[in-house]
Protein backbone atom coordinates (compact mmCIF):
# COMPACT_ATOMS: atom_id res chain seq x y z
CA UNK A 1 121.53 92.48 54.04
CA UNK A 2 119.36 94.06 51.39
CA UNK A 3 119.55 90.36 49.60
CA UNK A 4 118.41 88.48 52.82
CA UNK A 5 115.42 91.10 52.82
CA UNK A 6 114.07 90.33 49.53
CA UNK A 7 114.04 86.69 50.00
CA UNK A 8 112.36 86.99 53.42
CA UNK A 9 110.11 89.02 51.70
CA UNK A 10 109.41 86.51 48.59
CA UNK A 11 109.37 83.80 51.05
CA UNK A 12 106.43 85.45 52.98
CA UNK A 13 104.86 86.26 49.76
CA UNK A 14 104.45 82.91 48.50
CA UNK A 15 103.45 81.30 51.55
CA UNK A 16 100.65 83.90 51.75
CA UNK A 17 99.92 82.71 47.92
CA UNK A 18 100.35 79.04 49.12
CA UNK A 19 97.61 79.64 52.04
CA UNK A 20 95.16 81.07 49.89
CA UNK A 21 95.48 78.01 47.54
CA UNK A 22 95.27 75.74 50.02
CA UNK A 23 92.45 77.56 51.64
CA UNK A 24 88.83 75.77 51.68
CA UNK A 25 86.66 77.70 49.10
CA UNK A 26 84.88 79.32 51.85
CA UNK A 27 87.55 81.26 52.67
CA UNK A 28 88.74 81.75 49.41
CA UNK A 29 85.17 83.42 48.27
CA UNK A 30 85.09 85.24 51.40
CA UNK A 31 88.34 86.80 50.69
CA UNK A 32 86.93 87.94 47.06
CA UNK A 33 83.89 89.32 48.47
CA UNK A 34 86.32 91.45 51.18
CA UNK A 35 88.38 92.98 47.92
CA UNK A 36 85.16 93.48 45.85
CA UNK A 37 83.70 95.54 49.23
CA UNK A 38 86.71 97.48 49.50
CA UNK A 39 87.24 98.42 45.73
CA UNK A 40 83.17 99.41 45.88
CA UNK A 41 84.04 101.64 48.81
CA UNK A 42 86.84 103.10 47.33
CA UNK A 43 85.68 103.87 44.40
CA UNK A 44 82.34 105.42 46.49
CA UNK A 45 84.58 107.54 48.00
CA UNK A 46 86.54 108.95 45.68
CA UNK A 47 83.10 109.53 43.68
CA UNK A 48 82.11 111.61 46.62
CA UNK A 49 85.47 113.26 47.00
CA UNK A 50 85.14 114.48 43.39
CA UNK A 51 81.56 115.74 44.09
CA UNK A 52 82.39 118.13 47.44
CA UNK A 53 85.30 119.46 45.06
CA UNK A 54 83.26 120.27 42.02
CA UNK A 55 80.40 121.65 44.51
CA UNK A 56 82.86 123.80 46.30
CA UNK A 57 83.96 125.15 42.95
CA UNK A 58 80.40 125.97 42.27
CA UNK A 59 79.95 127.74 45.42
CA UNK A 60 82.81 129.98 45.33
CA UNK A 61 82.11 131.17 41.82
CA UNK A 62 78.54 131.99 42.96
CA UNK A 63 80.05 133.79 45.83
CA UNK A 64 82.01 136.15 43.55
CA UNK A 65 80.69 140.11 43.03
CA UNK A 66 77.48 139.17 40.35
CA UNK A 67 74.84 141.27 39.30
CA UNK A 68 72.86 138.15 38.97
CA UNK A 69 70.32 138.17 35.68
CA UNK A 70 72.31 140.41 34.31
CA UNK A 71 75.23 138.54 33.93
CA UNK A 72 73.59 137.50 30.82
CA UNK A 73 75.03 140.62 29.71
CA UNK A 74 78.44 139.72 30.11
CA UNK A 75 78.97 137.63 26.98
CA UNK A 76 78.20 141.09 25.21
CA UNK A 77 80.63 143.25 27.36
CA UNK A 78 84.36 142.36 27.51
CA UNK A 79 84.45 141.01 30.86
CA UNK A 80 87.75 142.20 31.68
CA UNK A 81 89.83 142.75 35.29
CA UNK A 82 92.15 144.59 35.98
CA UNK A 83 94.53 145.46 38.66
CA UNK A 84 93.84 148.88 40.32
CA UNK A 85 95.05 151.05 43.49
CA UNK A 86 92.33 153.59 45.19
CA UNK A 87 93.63 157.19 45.33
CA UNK A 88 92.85 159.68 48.02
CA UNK A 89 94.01 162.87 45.90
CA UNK A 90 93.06 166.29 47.00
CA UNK A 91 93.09 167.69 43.63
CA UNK A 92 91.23 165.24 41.68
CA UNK A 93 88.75 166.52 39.06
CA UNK A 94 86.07 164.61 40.64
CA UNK A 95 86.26 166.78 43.50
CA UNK A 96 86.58 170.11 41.79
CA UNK A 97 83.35 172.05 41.78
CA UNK A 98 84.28 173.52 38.05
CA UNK A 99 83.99 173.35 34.68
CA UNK A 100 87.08 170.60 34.68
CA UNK A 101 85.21 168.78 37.50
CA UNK A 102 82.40 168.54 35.08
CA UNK A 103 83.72 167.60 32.45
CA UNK A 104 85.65 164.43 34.04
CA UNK A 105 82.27 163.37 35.19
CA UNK A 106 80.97 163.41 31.99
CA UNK A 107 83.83 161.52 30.42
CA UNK A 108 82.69 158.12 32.85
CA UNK A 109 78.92 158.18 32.79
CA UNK A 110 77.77 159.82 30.35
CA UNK A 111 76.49 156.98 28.33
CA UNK A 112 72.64 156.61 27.36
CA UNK A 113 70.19 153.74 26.23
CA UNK A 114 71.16 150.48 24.52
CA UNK A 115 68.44 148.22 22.71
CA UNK A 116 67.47 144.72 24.54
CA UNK A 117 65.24 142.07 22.43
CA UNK A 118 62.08 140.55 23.94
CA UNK A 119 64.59 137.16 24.37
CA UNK A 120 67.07 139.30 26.49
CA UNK A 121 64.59 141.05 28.33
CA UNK A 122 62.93 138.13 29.39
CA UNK A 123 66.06 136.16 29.97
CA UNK A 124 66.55 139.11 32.78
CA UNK A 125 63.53 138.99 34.18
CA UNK A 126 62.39 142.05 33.06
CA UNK A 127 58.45 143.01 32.43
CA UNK A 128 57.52 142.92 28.88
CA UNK A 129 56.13 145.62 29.77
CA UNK A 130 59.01 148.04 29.93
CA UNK A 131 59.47 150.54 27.10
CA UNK A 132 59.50 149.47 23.07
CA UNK A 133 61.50 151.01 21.38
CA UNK A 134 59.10 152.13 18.15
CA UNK A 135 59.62 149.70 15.00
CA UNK A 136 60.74 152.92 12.74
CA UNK A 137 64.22 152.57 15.36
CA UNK A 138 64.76 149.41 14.92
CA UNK A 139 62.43 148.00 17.94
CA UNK A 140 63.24 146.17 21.19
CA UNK A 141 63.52 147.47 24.46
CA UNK A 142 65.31 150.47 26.29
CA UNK A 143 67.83 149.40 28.56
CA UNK A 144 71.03 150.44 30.39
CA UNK A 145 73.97 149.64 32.60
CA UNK A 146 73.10 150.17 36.13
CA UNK A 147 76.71 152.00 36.65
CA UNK A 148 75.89 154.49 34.98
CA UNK A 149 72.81 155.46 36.77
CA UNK A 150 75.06 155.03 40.36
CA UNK A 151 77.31 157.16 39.04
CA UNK A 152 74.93 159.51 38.62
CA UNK A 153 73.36 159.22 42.12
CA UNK A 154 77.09 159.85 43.78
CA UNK A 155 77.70 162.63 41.54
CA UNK A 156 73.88 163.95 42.35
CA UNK A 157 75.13 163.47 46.27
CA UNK A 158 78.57 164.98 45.74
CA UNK A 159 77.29 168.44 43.88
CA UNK A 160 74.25 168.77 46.69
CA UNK A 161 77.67 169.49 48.96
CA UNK A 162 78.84 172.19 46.62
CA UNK A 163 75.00 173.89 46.05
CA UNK A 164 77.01 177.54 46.12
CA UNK A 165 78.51 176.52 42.74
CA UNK A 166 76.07 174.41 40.94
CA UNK A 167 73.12 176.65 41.90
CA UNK A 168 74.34 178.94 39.73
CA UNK A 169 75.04 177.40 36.98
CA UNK A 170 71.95 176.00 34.32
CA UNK A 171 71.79 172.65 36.43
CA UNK A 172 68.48 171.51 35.30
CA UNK A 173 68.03 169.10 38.49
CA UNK A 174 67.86 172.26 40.60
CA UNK A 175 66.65 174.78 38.48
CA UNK A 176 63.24 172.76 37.99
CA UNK A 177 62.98 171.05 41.00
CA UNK A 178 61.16 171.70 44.90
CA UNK A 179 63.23 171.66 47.58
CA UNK A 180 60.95 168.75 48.65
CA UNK A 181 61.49 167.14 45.45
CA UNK A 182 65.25 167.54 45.56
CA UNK A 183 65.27 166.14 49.05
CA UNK A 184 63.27 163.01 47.59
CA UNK A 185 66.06 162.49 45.04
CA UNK A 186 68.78 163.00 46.99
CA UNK A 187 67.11 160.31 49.19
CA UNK A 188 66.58 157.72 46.44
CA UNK A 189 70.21 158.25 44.90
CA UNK A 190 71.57 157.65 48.58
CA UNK A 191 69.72 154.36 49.20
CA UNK A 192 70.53 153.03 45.73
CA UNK A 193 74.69 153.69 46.31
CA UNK A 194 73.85 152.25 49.59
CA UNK A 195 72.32 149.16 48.23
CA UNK A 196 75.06 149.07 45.37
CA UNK A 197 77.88 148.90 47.92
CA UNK A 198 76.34 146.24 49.66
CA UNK A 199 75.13 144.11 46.93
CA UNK A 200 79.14 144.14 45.40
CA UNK A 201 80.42 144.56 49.27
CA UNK A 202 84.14 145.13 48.12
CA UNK A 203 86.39 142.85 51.01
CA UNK A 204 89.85 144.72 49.94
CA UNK A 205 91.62 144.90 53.10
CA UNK A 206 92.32 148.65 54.55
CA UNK A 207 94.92 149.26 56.77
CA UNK A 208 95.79 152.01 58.59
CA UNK A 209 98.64 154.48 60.12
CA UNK A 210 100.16 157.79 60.95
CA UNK A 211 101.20 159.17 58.32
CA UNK A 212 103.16 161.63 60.55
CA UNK A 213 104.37 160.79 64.44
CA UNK A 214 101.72 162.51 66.16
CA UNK A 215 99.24 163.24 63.92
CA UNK A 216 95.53 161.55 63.57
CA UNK A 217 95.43 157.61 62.80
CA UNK A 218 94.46 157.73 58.71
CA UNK A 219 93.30 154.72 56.27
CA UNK A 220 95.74 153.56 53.55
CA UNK A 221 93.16 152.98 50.62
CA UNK A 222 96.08 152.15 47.86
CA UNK A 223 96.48 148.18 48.51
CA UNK A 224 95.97 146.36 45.26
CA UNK A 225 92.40 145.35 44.49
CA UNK A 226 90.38 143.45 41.68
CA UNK A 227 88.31 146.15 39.71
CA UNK A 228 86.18 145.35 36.23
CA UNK A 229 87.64 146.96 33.26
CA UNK A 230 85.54 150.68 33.27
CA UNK A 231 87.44 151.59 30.14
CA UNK A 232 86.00 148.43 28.40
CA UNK A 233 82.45 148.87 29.62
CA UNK A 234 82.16 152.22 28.94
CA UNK A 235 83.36 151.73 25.47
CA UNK A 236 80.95 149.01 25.16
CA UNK A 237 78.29 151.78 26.49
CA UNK A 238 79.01 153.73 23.88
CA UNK A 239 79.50 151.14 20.92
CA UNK A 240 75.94 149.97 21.08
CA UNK A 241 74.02 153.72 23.03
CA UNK A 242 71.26 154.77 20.98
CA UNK A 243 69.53 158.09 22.14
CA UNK A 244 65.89 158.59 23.72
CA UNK A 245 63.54 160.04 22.70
């Protein structure tokens, strides 16, 4: 049967070569113009095909957390990720209103200046006239990582809940401050978390429970997320911080 096929087939094949041959030209050009328009629209297409793929590439890059300009930045800082799980632990030292508590916040922001050039600051952005750095230390311009000034606004907003303890301590920010003007900074630090949560809106997916039959619905914040590297950036922080004034 197979055998019958195949010579059907080869018979149908050469009478369609035979036709052609025996065509008038007229035909036979038109036939070569048909192929040539097909191959052209072909090939048009899968040019435009490869275009939507490259440009939806693009777009979902762009549409990754960015700190715009500043990314200029990341060829300097070990652009790392890392997996990471959100905790919700009642005994964490970033919620202990102590000398423990203190010192954990120190350990993850306390980094200072770093030195831009006038080609860095401009590729940012930046005024040139921000702060130069005097020749004598090496020149340049003072800079630093914006985490590390958030970090300082949530842990300005996290003490103003624990006033009874830090009041008493030497806390400079309250010691020397109005009520009016701690109000005002409390204020700014608030807006600029705000506007830091947006700008990197974080789409990790909460989901929620009882943890116990009958007792109030609670969020489950431990799902795996995409975090940047803190250890790496921090250590980069400190690597290249010089101190002002």
């Amino acid at each position: 049967m197979s055998t019958v096929m195949e010579k059907l087939q080869c018979d149908n094949d050469q009478n369609q070569e035979n036709e052609y041959l025996l065509a008038p030209p007229e035909r036979r050009q038109y036939s070569i113009l048909r192929t040539k328009r097909l191959l052209v629209l072909l090939s048009t297409f899968t040019i435009l095909c490869i275009l939507l793929i490259v440009d939806i590439a693009i777009r979902l890059k762009a549409g990754r957390c960015t700190t715009g300009p500043l990314t200029y930045f990341d060829r300097h800082i070990n652009n790392k990720y890392i997996t990471n799980r959100f905790t919700d632990d009642v005994n964490s030292p970033f919620r202990s209103a102590s000398p423990e508590g203190q010192a954990a916040w120190d350990e993850v922001m306390r980094v200072e200046f770093f030195r831009i050039t006038e080609t860095e600051i401009s590729a940012i952005g930046a005024p040139l006239s921000s702060v130069k750095l005097p020749k004598s230390r090496g020149g340049g311009y003072l800079a630093n990582l914006a985490v590390f000034h958030q970090l300082h606004c949530v842990r300005i907003l996290w003490e103003a809940t624990r006033m009874e303890y830090f009041e008493s301590r030497e806390n400079v920010f309250y010691e020397e401050e109005s009520e009016a003007k701690v109000h005002e900074h409390l204020d700014h630090c608030a807006d600029i978390v705000r506007q830091a949560l947006m700008c990197h809106a974080d789409t990790t997916i909460i989901t929620w429970g009882y943890p116990i039959e009958g007792t109030t619905l609670r969020p489950n914040y431990s799902l795996p997320r995409t975090c940047r590297d803190y250890d790496s950036i921090i250590a980069w922080g400190r690597e290249n911080e010089i101190h002002y004034p």
